[in-house]
ModelCIF file with pLDDT and N, C-alpha, C, O atoms, coordinates in Angstrom:
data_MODEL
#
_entry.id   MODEL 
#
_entity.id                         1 
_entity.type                       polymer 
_entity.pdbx_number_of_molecules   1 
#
_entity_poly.entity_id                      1 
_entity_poly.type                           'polypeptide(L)' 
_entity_poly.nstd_linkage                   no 
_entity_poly.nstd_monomer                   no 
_entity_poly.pdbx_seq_one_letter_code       
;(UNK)(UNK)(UNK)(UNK)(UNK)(UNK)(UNK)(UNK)(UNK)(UNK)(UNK)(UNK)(UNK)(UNK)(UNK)(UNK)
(UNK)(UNK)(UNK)(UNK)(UNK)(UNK)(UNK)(UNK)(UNK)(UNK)(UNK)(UNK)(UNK)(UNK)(UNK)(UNK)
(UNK)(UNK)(UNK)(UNK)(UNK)(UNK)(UNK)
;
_entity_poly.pdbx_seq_one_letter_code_can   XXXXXXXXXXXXXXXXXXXXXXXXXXXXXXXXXXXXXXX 
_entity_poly.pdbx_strand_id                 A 
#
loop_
_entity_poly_seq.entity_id 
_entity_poly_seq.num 
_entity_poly_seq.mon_id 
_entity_poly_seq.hetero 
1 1  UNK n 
1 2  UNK n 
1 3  UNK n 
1 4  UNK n 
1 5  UNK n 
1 6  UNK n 
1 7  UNK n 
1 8  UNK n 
1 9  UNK n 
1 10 UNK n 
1 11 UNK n 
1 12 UNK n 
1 13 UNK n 
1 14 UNK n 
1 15 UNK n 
1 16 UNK n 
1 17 UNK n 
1 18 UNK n 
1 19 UNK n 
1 20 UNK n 
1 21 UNK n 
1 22 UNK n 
1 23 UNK n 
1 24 UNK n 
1 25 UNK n 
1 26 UNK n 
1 27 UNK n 
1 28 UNK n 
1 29 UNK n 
1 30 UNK n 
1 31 UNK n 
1 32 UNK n 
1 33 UNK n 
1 34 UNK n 
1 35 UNK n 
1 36 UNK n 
1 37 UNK n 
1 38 UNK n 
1 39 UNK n 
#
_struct_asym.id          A 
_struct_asym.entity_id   1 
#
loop_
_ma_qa_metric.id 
_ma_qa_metric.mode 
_ma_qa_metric.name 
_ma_qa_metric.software_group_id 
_ma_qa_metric.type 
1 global pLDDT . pLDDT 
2 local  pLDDT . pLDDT 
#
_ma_qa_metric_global.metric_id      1 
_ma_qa_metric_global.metric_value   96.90 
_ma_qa_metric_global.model_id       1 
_ma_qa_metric_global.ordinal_id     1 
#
loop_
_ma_qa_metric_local.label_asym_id 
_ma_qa_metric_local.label_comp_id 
_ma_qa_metric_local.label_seq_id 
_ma_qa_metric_local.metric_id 
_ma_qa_metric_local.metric_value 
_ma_qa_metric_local.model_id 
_ma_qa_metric_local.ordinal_id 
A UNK 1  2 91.00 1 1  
A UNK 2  2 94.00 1 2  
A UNK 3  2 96.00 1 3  
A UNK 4  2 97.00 1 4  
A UNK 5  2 97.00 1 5  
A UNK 6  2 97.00 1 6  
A UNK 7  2 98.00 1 7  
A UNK 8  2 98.00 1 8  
A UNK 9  2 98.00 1 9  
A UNK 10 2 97.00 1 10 
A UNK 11 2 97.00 1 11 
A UNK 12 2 98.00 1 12 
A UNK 13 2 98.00 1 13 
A UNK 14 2 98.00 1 14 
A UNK 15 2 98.00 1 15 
A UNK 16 2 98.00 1 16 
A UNK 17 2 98.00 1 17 
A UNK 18 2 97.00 1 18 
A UNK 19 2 96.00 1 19 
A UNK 20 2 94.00 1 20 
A UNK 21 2 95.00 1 21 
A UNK 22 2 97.00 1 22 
A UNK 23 2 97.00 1 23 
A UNK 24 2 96.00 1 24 
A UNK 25 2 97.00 1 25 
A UNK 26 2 97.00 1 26 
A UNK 27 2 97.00 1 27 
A UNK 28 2 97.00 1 28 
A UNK 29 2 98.00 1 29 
A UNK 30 2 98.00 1 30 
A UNK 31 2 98.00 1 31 
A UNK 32 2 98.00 1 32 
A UNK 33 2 98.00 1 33 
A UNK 34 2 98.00 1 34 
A UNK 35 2 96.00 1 35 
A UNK 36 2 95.00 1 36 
A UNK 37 2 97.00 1 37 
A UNK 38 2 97.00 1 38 
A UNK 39 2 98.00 1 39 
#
loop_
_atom_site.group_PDB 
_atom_site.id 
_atom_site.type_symbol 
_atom_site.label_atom_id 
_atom_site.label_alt_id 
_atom_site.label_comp_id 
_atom_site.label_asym_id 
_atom_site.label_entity_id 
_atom_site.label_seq_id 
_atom_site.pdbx_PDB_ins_code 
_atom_site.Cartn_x 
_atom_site.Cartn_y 
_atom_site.Cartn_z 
_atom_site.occupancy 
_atom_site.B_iso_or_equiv 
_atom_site.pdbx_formal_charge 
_atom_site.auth_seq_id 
_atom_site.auth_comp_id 
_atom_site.auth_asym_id 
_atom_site.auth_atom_id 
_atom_site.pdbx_PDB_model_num 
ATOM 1   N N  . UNK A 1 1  ? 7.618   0.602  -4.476  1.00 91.00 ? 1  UNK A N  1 
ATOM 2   C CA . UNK A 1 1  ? 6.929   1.868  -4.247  1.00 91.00 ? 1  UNK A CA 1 
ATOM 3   C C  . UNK A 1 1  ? 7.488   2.599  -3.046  1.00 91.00 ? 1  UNK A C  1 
ATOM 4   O O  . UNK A 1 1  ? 7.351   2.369  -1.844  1.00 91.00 ? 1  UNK A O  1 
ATOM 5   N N  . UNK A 1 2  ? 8.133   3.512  -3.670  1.00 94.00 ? 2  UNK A N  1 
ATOM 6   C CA . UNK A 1 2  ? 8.978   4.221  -1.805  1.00 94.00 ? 2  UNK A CA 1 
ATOM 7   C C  . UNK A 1 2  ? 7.968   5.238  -1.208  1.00 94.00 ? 2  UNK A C  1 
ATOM 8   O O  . UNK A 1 2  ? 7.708   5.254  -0.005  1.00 94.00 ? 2  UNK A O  1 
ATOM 9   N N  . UNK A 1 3  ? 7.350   6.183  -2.212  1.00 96.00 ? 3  UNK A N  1 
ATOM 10  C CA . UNK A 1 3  ? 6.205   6.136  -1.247  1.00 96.00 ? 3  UNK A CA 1 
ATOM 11  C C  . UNK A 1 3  ? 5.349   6.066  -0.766  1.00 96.00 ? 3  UNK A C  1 
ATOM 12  O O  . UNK A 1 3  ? 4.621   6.980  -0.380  1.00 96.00 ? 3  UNK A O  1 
ATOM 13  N N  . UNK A 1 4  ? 5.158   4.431  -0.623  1.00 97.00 ? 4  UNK A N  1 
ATOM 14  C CA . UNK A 1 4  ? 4.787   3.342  0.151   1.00 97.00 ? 4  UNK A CA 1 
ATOM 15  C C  . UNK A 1 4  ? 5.317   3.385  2.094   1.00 97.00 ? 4  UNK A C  1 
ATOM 16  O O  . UNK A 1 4  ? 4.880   3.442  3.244   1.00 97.00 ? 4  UNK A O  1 
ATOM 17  N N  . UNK A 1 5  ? 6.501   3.309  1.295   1.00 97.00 ? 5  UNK A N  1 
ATOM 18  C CA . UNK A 1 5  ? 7.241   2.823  2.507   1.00 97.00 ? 5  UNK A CA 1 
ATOM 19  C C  . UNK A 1 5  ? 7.435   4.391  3.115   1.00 97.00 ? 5  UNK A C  1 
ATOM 20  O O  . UNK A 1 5  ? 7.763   4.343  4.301   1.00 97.00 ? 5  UNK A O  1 
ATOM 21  N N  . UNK A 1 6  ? 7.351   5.319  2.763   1.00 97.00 ? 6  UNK A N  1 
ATOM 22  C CA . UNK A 1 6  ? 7.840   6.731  3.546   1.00 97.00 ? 6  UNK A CA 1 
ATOM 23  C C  . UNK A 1 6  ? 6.521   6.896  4.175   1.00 97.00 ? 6  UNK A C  1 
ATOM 24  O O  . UNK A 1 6  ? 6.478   7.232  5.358   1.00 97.00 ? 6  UNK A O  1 
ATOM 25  N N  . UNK A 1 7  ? 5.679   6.739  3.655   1.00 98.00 ? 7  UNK A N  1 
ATOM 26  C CA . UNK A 1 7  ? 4.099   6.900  4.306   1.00 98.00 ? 7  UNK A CA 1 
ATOM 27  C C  . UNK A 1 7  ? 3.887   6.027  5.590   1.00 98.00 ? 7  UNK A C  1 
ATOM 28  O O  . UNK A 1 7  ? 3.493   6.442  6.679   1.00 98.00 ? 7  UNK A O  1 
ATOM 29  N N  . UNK A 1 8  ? 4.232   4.699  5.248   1.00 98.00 ? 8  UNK A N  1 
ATOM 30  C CA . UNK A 1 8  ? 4.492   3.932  6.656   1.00 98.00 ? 8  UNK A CA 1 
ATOM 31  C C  . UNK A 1 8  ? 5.207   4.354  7.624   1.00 98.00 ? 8  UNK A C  1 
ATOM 32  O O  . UNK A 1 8  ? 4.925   4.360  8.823   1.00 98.00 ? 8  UNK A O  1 
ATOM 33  N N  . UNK A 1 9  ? 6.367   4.798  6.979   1.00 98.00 ? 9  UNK A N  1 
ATOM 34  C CA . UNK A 1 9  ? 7.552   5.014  8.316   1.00 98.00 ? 9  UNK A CA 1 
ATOM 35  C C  . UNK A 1 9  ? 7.067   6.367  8.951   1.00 98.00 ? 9  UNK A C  1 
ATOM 36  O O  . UNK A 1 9  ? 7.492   6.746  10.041  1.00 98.00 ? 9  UNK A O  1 
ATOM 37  N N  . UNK A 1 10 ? 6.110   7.105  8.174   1.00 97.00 ? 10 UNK A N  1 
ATOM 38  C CA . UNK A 1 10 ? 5.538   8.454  9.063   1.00 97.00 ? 10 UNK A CA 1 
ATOM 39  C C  . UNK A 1 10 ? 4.112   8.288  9.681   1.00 97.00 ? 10 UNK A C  1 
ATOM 40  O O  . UNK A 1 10 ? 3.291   9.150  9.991   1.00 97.00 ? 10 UNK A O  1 
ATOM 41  N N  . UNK A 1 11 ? 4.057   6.891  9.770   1.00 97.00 ? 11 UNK A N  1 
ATOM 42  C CA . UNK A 1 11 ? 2.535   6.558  10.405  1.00 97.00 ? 11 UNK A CA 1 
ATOM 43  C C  . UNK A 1 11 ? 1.272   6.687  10.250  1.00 97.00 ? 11 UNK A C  1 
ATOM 44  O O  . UNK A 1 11 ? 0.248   6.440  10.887  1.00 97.00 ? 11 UNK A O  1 
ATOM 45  N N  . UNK A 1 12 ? 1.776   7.444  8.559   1.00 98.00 ? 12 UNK A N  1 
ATOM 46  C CA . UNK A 1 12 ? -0.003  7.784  7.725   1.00 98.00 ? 12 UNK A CA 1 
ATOM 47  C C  . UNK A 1 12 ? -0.355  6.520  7.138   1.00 98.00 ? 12 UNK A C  1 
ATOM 48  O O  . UNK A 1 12 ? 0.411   5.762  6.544   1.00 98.00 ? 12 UNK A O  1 
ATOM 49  N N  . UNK A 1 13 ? -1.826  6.327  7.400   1.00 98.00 ? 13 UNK A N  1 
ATOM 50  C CA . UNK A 1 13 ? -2.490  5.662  7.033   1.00 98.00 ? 13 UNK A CA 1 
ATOM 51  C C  . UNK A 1 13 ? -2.718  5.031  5.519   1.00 98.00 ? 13 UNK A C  1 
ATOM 52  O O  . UNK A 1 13 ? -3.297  5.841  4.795   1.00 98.00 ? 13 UNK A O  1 
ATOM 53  N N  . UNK A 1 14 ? -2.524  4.261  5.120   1.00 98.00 ? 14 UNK A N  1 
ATOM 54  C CA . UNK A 1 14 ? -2.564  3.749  3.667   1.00 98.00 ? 14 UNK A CA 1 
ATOM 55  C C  . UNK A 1 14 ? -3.642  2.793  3.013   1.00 98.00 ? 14 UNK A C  1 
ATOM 56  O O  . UNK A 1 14 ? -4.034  1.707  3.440   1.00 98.00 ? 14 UNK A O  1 
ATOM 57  N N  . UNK A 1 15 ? -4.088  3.589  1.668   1.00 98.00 ? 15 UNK A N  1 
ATOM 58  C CA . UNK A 1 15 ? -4.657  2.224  0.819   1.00 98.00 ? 15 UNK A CA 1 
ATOM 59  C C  . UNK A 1 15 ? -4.045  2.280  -0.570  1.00 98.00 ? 15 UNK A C  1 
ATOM 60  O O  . UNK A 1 15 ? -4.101  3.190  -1.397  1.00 98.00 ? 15 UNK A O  1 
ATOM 61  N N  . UNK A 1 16 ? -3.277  0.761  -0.655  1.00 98.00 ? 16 UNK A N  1 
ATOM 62  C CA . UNK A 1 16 ? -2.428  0.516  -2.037  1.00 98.00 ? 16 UNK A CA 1 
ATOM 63  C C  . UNK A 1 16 ? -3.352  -0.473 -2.612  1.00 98.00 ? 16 UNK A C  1 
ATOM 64  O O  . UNK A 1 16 ? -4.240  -1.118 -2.053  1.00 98.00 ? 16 UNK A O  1 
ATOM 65  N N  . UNK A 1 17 ? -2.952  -0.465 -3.896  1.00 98.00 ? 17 UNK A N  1 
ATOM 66  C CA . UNK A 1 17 ? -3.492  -1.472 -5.186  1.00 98.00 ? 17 UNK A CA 1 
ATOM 67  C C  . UNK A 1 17 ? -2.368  -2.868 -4.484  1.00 98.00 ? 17 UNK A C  1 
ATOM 68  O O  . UNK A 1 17 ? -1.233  -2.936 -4.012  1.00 98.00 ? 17 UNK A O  1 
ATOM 69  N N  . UNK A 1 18 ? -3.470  -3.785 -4.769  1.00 97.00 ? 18 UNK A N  1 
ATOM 70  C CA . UNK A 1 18 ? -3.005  -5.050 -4.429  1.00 97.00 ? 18 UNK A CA 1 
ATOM 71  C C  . UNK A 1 18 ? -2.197  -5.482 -5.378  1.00 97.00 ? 18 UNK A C  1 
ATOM 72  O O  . UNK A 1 18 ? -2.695  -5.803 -6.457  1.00 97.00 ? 18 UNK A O  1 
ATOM 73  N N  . UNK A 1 19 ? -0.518  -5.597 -5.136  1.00 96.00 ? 19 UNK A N  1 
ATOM 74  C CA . UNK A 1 19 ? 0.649   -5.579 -5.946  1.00 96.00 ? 19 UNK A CA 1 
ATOM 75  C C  . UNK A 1 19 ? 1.232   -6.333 -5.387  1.00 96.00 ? 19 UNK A C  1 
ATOM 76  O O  . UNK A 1 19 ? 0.990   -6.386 -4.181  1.00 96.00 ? 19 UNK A O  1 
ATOM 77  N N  . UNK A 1 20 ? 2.430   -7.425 -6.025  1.00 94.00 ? 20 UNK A N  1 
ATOM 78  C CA . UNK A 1 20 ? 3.454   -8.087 -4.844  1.00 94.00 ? 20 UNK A CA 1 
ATOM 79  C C  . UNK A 1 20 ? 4.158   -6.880 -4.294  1.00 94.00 ? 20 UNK A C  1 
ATOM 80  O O  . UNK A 1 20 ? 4.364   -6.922 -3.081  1.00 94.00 ? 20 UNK A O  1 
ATOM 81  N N  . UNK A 1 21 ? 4.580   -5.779 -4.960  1.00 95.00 ? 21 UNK A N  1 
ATOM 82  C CA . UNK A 1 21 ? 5.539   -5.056 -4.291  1.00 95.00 ? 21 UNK A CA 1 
ATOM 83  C C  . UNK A 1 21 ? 5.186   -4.248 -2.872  1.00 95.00 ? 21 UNK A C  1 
ATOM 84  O O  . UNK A 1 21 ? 5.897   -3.748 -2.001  1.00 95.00 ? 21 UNK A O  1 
ATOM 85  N N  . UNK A 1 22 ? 3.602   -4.375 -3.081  1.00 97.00 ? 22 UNK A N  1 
ATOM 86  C CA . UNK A 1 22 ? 2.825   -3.508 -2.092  1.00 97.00 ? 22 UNK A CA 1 
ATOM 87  C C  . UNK A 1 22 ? 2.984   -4.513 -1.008  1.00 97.00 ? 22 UNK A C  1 
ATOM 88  O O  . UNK A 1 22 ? 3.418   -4.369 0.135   1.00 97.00 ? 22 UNK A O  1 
ATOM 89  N N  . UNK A 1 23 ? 2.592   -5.429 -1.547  1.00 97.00 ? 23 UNK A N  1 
ATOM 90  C CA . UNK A 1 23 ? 2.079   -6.674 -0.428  1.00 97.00 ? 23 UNK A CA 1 
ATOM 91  C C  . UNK A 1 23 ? 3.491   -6.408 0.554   1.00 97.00 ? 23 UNK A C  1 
ATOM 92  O O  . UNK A 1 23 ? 3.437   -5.777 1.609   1.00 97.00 ? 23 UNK A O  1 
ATOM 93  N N  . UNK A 1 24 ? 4.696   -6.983 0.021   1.00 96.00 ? 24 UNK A N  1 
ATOM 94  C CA . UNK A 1 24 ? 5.846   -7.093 0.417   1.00 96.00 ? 24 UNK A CA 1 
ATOM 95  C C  . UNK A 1 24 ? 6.017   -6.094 1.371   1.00 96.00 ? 24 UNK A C  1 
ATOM 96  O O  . UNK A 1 24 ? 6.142   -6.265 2.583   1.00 96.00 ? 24 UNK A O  1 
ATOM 97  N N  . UNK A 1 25 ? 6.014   -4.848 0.650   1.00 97.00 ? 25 UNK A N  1 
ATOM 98  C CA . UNK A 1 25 ? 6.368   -3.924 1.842   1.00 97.00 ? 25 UNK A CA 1 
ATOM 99  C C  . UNK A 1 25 ? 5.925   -3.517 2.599   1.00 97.00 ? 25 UNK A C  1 
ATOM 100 O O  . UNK A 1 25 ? 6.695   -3.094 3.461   1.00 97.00 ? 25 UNK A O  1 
ATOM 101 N N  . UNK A 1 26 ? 4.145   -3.305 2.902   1.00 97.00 ? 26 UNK A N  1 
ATOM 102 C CA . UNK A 1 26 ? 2.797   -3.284 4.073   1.00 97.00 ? 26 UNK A CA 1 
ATOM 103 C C  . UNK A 1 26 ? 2.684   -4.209 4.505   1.00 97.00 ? 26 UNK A C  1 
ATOM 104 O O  . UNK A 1 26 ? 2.681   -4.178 5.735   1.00 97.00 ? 26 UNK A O  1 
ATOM 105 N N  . UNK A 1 27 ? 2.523   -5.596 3.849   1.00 97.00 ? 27 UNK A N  1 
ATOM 106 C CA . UNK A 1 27 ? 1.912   -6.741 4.437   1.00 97.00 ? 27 UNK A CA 1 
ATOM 107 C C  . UNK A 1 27 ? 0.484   -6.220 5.163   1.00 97.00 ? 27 UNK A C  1 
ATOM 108 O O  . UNK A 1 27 ? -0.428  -5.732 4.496   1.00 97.00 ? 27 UNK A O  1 
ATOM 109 N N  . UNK A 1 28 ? 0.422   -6.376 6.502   1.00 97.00 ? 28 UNK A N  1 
ATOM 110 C CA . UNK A 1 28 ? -0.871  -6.045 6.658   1.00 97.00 ? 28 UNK A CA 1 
ATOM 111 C C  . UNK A 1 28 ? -1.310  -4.915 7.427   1.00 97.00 ? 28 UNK A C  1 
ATOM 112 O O  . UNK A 1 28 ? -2.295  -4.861 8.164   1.00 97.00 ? 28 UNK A O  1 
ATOM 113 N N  . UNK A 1 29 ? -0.282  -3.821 7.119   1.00 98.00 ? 29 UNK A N  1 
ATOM 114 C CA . UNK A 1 29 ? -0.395  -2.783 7.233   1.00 98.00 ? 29 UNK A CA 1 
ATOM 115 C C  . UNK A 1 29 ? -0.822  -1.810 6.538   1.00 98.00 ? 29 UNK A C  1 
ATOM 116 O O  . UNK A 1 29 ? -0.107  -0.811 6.614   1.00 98.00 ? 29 UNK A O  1 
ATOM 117 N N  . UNK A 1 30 ? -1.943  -1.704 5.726   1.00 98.00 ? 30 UNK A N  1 
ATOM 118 C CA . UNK A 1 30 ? -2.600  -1.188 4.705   1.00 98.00 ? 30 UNK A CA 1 
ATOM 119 C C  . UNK A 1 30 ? -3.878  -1.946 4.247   1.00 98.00 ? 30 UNK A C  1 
ATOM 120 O O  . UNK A 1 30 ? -4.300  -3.096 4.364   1.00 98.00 ? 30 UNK A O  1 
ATOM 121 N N  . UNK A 1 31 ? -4.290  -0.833 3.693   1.00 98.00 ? 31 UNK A N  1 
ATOM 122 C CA . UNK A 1 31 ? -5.899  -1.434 3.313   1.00 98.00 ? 31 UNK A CA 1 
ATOM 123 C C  . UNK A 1 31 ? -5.564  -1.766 1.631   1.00 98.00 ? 31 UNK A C  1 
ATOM 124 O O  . UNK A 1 31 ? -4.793  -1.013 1.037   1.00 98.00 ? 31 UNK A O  1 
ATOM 125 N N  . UNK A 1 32 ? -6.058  -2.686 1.069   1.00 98.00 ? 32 UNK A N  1 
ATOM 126 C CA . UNK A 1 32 ? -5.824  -2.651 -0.221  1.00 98.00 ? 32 UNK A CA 1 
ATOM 127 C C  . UNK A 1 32 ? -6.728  -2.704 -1.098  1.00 98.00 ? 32 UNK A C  1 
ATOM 128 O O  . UNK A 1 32 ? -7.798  -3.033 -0.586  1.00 98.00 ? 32 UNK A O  1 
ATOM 129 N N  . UNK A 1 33 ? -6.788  -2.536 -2.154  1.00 98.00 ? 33 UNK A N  1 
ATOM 130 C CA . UNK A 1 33 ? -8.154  -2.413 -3.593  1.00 98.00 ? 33 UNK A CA 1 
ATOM 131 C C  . UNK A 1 33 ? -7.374  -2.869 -5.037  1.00 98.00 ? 33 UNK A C  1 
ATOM 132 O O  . UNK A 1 33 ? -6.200  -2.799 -5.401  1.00 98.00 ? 33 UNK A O  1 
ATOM 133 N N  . UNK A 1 34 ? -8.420  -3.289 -5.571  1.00 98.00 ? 34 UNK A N  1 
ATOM 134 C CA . UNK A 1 34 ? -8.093  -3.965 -7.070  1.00 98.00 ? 34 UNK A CA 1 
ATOM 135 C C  . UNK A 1 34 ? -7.450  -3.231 -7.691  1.00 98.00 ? 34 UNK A C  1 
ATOM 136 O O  . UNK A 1 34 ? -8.023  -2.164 -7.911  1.00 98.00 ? 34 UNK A O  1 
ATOM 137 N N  . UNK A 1 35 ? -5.948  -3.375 -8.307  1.00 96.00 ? 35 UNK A N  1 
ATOM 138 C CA . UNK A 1 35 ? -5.242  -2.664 -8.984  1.00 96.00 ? 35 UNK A CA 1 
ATOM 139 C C  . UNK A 1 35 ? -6.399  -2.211 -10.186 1.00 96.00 ? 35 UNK A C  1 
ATOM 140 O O  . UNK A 1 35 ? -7.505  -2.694 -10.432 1.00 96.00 ? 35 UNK A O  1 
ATOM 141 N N  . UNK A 1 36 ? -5.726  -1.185 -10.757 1.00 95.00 ? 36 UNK A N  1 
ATOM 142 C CA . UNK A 1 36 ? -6.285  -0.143 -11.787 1.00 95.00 ? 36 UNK A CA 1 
ATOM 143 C C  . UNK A 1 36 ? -8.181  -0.213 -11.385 1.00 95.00 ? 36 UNK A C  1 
ATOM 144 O O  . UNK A 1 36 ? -8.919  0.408  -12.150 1.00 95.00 ? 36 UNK A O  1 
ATOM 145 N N  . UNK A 1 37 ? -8.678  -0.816 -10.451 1.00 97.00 ? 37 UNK A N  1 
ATOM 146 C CA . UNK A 1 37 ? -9.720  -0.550 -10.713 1.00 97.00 ? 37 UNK A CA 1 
ATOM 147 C C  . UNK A 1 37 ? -10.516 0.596  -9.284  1.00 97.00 ? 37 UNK A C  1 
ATOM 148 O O  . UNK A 1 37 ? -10.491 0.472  -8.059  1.00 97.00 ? 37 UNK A O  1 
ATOM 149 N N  . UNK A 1 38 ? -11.168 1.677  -10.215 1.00 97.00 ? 38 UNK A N  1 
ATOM 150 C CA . UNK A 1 38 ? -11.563 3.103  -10.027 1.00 97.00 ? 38 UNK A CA 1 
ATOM 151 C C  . UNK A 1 38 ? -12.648 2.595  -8.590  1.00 97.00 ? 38 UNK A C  1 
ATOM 152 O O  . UNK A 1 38 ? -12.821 3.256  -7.567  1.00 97.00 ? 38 UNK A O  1 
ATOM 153 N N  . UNK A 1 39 ? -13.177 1.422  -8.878  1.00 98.00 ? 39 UNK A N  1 
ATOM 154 C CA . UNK A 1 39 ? -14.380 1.285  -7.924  1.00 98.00 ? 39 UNK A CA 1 
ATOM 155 C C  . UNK A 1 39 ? -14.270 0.917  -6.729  1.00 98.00 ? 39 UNK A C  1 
ATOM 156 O O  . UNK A 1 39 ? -15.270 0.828  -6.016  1.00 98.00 ? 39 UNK A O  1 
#
């Protein structure tokens, strides 16, 4: 997800769907939530 990573490198704040690819590239720099789920 690049932008993932462009959002990081500009210091905005993030919440990704819990993904390996997400994981990988935030680690624990992001808030995360149940992929596909709305709630």
């Amino acid at each position: 997800g690049l932008p993932a990573l462009e959002a990081l490198s500009s210091g905005l704040p993030a919440v990704l769907s819990d993904t390996p690819g997400h994981r990988y590239i935030a680690r624990s720099a992001a808030e995360y939530f149940q992929c596909s789920n709305i709630f």
